[in-house]
Protein backbone atom coordinates (compact mmCIF):
# COMPACT_ATOMS: atom_id res chain seq x y z
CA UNK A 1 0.00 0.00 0.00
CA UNK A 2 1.21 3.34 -0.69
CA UNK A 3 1.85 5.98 1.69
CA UNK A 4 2.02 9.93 1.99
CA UNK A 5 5.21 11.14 3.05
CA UNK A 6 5.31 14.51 3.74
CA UNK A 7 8.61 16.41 2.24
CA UNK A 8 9.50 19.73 2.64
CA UNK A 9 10.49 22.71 -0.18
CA UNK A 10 13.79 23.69 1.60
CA UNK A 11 15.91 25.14 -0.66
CA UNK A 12 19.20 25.55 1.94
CA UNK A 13 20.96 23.00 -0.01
CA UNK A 14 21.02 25.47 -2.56
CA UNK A 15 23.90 27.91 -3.39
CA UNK A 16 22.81 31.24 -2.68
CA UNK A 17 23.85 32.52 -6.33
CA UNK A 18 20.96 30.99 -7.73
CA UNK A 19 18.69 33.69 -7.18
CA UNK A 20 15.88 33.61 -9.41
CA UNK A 21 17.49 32.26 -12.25
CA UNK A 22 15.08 30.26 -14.97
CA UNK A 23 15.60 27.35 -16.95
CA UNK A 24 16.53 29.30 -20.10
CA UNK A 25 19.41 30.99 -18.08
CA UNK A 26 20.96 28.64 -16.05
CA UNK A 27 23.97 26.84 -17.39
CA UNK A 28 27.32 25.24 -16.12
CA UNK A 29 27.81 21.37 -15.47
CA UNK A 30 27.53 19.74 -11.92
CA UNK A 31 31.20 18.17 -12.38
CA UNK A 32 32.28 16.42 -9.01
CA UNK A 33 30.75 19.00 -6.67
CA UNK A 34 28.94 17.86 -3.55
CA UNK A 35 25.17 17.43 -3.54
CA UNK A 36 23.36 20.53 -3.13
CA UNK A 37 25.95 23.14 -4.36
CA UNK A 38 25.71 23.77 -7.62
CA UNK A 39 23.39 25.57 -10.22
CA UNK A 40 20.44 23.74 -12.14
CA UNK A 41 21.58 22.64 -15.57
CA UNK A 42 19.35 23.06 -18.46
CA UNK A 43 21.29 19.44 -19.05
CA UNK A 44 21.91 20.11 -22.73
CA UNK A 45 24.18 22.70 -24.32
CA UNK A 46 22.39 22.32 -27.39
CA UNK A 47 18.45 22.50 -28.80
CA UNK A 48 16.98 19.00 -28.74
CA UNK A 49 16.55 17.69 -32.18
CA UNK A 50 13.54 19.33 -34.07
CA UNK A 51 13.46 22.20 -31.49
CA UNK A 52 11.44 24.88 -32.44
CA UNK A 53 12.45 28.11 -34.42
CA UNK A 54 9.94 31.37 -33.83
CA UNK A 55 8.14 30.23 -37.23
CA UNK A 56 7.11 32.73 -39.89
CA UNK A 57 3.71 32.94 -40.31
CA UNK A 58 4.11 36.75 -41.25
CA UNK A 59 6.60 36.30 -44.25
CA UNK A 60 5.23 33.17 -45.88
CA UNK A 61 1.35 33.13 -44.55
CA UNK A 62 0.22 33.97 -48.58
CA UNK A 63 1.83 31.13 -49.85
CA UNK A 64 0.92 28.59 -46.77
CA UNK A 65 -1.96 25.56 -46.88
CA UNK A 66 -2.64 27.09 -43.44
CA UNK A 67 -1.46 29.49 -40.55
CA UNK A 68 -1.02 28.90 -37.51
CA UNK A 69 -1.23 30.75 -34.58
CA UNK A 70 0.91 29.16 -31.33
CA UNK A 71 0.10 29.86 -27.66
CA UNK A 72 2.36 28.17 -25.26
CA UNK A 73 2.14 27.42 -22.03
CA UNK A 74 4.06 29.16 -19.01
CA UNK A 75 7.42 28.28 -18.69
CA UNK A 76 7.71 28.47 -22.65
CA UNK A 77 9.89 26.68 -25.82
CA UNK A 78 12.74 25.32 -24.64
CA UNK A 79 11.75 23.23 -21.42
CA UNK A 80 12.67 19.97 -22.78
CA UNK A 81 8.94 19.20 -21.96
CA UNK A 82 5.52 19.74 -22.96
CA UNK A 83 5.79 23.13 -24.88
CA UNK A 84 8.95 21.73 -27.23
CA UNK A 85 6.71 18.24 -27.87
CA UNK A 86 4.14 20.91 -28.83
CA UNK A 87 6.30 22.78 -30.79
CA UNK A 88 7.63 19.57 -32.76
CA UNK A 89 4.09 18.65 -33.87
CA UNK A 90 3.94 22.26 -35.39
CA UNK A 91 7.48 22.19 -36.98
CA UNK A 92 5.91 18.23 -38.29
CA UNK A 93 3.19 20.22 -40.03
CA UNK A 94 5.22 22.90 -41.33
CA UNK A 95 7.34 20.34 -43.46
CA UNK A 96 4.52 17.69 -44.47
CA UNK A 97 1.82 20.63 -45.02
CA UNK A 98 3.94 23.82 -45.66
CA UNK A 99 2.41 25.41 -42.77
CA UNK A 100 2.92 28.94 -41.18
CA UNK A 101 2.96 29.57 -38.12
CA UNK A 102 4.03 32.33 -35.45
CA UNK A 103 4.80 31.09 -31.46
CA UNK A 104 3.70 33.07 -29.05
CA UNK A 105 4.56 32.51 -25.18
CA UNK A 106 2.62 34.26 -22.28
CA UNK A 107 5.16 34.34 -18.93
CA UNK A 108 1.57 34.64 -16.63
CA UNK A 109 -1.81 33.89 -17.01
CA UNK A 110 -3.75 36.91 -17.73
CA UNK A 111 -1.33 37.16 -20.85
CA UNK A 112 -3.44 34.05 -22.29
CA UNK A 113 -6.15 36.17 -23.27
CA UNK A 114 -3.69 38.98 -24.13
CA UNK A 115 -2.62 36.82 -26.99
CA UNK A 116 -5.50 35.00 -27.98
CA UNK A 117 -7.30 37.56 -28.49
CA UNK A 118 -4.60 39.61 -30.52
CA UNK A 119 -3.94 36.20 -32.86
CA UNK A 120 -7.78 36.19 -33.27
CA UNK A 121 -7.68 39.60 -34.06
CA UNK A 122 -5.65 39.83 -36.38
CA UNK A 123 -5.67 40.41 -40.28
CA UNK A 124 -2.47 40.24 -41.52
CA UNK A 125 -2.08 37.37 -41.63
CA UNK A 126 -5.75 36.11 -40.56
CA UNK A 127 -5.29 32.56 -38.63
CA UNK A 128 -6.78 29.95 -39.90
CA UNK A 129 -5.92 28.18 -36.75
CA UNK A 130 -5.13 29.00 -33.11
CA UNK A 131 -3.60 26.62 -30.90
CA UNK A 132 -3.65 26.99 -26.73
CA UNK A 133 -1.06 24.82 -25.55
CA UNK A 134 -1.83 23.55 -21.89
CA UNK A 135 -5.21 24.00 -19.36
CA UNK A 136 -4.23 27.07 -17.60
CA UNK A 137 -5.17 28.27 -20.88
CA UNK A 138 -9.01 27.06 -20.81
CA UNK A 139 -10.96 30.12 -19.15
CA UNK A 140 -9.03 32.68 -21.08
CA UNK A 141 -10.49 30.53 -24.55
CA UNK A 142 -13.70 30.47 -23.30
CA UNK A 143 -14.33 34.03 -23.53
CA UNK A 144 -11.88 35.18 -26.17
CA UNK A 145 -14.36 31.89 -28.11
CA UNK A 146 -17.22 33.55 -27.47
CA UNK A 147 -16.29 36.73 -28.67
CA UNK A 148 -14.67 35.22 -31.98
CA UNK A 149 -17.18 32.98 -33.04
CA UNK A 150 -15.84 32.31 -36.69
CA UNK A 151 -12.53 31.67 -35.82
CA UNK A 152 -11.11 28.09 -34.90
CA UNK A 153 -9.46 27.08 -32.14
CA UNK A 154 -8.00 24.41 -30.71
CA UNK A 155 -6.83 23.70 -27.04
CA UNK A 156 -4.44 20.92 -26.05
CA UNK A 157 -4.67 19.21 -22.52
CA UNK A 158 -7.75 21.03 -21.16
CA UNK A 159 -11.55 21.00 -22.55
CA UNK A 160 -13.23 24.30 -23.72
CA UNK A 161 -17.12 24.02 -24.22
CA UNK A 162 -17.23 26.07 -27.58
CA UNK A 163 -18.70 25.36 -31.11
CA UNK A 164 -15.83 26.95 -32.54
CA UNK A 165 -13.04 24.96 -30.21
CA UNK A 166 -11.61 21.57 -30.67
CA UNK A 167 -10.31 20.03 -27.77
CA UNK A 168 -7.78 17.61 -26.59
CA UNK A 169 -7.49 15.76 -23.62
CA UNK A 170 -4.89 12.60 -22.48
CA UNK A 171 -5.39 9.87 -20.19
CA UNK A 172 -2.34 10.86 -18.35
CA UNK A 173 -3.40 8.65 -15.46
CA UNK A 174 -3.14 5.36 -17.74
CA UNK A 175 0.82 6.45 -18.62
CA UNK A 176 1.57 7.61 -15.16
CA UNK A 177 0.26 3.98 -14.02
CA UNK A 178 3.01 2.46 -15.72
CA UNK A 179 5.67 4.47 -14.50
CA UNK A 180 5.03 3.64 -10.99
CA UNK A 181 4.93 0.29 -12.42
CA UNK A 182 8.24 0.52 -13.27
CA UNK A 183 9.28 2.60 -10.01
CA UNK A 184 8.04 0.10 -7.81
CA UNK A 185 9.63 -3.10 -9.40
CA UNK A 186 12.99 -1.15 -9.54
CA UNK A 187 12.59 0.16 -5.91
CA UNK A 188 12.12 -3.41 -4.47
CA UNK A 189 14.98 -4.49 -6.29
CA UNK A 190 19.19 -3.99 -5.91
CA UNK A 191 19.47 -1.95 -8.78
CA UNK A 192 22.99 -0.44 -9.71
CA UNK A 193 23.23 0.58 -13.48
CA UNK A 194 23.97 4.46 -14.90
CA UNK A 195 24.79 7.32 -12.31
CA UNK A 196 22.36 5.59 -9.99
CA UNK A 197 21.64 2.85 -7.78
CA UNK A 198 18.43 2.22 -5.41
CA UNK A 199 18.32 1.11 -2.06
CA UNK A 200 15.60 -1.55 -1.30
CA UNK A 201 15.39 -1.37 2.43
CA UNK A 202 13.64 1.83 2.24
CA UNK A 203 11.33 0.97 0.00
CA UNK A 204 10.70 4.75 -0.96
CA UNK A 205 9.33 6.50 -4.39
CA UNK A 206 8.79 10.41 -4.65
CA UNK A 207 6.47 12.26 -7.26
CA UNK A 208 7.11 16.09 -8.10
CA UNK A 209 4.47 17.60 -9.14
CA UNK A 210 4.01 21.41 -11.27
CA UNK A 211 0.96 23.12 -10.27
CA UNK A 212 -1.58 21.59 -7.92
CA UNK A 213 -4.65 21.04 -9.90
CA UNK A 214 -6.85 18.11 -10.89
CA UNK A 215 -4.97 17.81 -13.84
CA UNK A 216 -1.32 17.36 -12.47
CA UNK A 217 -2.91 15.14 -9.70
CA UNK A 218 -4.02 12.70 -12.21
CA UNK A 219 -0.48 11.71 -12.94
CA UNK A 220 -0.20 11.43 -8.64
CA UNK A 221 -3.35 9.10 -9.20
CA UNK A 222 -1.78 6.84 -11.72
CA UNK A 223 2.01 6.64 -10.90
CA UNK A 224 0.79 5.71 -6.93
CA UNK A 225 -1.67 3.05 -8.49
CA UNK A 226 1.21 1.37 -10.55
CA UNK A 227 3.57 1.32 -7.51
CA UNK A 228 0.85 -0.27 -6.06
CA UNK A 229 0.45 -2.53 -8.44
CA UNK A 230 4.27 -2.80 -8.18
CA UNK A 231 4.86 -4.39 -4.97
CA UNK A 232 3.50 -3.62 -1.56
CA UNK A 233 4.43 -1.68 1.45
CA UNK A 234 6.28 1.34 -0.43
CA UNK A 235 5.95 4.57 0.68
CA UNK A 236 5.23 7.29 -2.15
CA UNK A 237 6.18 10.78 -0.80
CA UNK A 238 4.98 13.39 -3.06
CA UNK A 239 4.86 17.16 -3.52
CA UNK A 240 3.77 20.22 -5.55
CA UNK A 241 6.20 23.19 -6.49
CA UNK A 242 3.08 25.83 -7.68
CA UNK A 243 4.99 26.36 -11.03
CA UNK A 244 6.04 24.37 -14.17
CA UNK A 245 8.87 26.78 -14.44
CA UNK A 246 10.99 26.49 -11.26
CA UNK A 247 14.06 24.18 -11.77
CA UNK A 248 15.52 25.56 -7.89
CA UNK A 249 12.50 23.98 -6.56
CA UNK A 250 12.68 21.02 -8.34
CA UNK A 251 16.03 20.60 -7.51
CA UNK A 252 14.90 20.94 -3.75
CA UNK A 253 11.82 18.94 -3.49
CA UNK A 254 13.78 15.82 -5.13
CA UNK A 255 16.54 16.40 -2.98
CA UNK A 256 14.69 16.07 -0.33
CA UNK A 257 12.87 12.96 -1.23
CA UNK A 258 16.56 11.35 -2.04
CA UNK A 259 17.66 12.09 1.53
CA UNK A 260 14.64 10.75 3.03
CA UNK A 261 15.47 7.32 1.46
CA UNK A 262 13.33 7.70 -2.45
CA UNK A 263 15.41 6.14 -5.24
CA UNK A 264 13.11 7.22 -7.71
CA UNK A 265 11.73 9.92 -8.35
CA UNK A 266 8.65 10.88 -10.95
CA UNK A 267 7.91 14.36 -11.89
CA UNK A 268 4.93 15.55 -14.37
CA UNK A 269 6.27 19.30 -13.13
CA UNK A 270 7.98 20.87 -17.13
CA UNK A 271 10.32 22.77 -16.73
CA UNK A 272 10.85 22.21 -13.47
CA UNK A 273 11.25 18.89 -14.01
CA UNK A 274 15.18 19.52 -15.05
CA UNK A 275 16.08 20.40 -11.30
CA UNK A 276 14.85 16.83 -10.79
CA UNK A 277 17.19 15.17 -12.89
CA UNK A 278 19.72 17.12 -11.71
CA UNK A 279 19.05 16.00 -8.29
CA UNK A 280 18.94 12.23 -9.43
CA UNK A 281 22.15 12.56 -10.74
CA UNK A 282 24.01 13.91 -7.92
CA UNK A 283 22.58 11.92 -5.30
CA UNK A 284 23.41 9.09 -7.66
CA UNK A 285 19.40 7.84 -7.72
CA UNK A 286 16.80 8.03 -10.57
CA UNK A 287 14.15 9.65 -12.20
CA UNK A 288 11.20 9.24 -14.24
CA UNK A 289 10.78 12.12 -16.80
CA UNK A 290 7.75 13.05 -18.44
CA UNK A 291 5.47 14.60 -21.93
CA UNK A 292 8.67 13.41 -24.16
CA UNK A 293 11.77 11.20 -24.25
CA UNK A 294 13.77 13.41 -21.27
CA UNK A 295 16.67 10.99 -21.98
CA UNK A 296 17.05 12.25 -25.26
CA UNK A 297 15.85 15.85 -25.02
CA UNK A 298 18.41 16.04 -21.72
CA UNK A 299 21.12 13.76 -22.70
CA UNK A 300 23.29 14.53 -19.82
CA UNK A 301 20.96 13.66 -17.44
CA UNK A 302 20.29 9.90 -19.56
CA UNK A 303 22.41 8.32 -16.82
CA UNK A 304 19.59 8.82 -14.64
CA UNK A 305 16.75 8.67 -16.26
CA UNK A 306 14.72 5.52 -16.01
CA UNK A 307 12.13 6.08 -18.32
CA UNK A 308 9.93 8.64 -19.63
CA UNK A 309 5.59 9.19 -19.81
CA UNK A 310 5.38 10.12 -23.39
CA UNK A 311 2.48 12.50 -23.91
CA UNK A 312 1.56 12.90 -27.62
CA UNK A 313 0.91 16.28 -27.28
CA UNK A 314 3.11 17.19 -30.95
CA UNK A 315 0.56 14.50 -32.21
CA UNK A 316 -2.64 16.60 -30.98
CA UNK A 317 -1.19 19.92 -32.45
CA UNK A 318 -0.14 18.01 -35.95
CA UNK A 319 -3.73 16.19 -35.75
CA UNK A 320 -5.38 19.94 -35.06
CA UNK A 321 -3.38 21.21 -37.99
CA UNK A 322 -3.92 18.55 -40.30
CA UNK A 323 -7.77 18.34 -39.80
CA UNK A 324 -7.93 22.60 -40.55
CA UNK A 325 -5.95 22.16 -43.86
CA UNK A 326 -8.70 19.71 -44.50
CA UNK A 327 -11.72 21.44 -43.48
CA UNK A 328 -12.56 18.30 -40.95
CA UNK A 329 -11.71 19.87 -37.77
CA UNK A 330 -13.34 18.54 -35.09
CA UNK A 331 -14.46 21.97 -33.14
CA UNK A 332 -17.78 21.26 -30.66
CA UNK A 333 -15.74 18.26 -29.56
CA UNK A 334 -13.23 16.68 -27.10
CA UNK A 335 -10.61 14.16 -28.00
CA UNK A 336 -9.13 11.64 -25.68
CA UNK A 337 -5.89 9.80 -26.33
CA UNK A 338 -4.43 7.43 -23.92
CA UNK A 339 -2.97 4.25 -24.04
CA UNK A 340 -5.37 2.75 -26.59
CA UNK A 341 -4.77 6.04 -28.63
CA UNK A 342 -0.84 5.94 -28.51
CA UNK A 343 -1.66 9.52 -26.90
CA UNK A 344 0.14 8.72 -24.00
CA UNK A 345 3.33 5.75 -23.59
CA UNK A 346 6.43 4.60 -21.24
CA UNK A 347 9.16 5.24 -23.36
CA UNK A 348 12.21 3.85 -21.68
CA UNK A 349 15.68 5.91 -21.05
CA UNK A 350 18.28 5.71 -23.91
CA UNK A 351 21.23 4.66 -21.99
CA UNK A 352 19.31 2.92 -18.88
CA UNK A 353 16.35 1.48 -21.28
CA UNK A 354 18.65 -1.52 -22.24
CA UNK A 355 19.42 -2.73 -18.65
CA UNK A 356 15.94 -3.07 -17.61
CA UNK A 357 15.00 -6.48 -16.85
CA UNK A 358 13.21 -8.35 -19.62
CA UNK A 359 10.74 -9.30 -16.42
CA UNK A 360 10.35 -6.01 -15.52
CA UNK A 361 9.67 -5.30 -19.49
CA UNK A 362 6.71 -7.86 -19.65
CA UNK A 363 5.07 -7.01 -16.63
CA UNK A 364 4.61 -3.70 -17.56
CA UNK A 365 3.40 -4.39 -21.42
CA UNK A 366 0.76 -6.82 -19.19
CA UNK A 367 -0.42 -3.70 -17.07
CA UNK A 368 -0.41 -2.32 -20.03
CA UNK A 369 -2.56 -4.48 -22.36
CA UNK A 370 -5.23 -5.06 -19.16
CA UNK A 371 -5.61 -1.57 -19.01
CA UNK A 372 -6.50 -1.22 -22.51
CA UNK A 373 -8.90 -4.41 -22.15
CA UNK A 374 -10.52 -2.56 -19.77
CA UNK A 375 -9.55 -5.18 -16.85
CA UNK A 376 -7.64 -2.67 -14.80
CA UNK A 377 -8.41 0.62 -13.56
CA UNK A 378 -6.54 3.46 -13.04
CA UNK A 379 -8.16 6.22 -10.72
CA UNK A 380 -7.63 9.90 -11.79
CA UNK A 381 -7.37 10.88 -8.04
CA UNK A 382 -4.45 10.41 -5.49
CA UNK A 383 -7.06 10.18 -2.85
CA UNK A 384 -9.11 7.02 -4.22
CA UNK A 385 -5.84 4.99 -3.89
CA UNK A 386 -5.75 2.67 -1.25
């Protein structure tokens, strides 16, 4: 049975020079310094593969089977995370479709509107498409909608209940499930591979969470349910930063889970999410990353990272795009993609992926399969799991 363990956000393991630094700023390797003295690392001195440029949608938007107008959500391109998997599905379209498109990135909420209504707005060029990446965006679009009724939208990760909106939602609970599948199996285990190794008397996992909403907690649901499913008796400590933009705290929360005996750590928390690997690695534990392959997006963290909960979330944009070129979009309607769907999948670490027990393989592509049958249930709240 999983338990709550309380952990704290102290952040005086933390070099004072942080400051208020942000992902897109911070820099400078961890070399051999002790645990809890160094900088967060974006973990890659260069853009991931099919990283996003600011698109063009001005210059080319004449000549373009459709433009497209890109709102991100907070924390921006470049987190490694959910906004660049957004961002690839856009670049996807640009090449298959010759697509425009122009990125925009709010840095707080009330921005949302700011920009959706300016994209929907506009003339020159007129969008034949906007796209709201992430649910903090969802009551901004539901009254920029209503006061733009011919123009389509489309919102990824949230529902908006507008003729003109087409919405897309994942089953993030069904992906999480498996990764605390794959948590629990490694935590009962002597595991010693990579940067890390586990330690199976404490029988300890941690989640990190972004911001605390019903949302984010449905990842909480699923990843305690798998470690559940895992093995028994392991205590899940768990926690919630208030930001998908924070790397410090991050860095702190899974800190502190490492010292109070977690070997693995899971966080569905963006850009914030980097701190975590960065903790992993110097602590010489693991992580779980999440929305794309983190391994390969963060390569110097790949010692580390376990695994990764795949969201699709390029796939909804491309899908969105693809369906406007073609006049079929589906706007008046929501969308759900989980494990059935490919929307959401365990996607195993590049360097760690290969050490991973073939038993430890199979059991998840079982939890997997029954979960798809319909023969095992994932809950969508931390609180309904036992």
């Amino acid at each position: 049975m999983t338990q709550t363990g309380p952990t704290t956000l102290s952040r005086r393991r933390l070099a004072a020079g942080l400051g208020g630094a942000v992902a897109g700023a911070l820099a400078g390797c961890l070399g051999d310094e002790a645990p809890g003295s160094a900088s967060i690392d974006t973990g890659n001195d260069e853009p991931a593969d099919d990283e996003a440029d600011g698109g063009d949608a001005i210059r080319n938007a004449a000549d373009a089977s459709a433009t497209v107008g890109m709102i991100y959500a907070l924390g921006g391109l470049d987190d490694r995370s959910f906004n660049d998997a957004a961002n690839r599905g856009i670049q996807r379209a640009r090449l298959d479709h010759d697509v425009a498109f122009a990125n925009e990135e709010p840095t707080s909420i009330p921005e949302f509107e700011t920009a959706q209504d300016a994209l929907s707005s506009s003339t020159d060029p007129a969008y034949d498409l906007i796209c709201c990446i992430g649910f903090l965006q969802a009551d901004a679009l539901s009254t920029v909608a209503g006061e733009h009724p011919d123009q389509r939208y489309a919102i990824v990760d949230s529902v908006v209940d507008r003729d003109n909106v087409a919405s897309y939602v994942f089953r993030e609970h069904e992906g999480s499930f498996q990764a605390g599948h794959l948590a629990g199996l490694v935590t009962d285990r002597d595991v010693s591979v990579g940067a890390g190794s586990t330690v199976p008397d404490e029988r300890t996992v941690g989640y990190v969470g972004g911001v605390d909403s019903p949302l984010v907690r449905k990842f909480e649901a699923g990843y305690r349910a798998g470690v559940d499913h895992a093995t028994a008796d392991v205590s899940v400590l768990s926690t919630y930063l208030g930001a998908f933009d924070d790397p410090e705290g991050g860095y702190a929360a899974a800190a502190e889970m490492f010292e109070q005996g977690a070997d693995v750590v899971y966080h569905a928390a963006g850009g914030s999410g980097l701190g975590v690997f960065q903790a992993a690695q110097e602590y010489g534990r693991y992580a779980i990353g999440v929305d794309s392959d983190q391994s390969r997006s963060n390569p110097r963290y790949a010692d580390v990272i376990l695994a990764s909960m795949v969201k699709r979330v390029g796939t909804a944009v491309y899908d969105a795009v693809e369906e406007t070129i073609d006049d079929d979009l589906a706007t008046g309607s929501t969308t759900a993609l989980g494990l059935a769907e490919d929307g959401v999948a365990l996607v195993y670490g590049t360097t760690l992926g290969p050490v991973i027990p073939d038993d430890v393989r199979a059991a998840i592509v079982d939890s997997g399969e029954r979960i798809v049958a319909g023969d095992l249930s994932v809950p969508t709240d931390p609180e309904a799991v036992n």
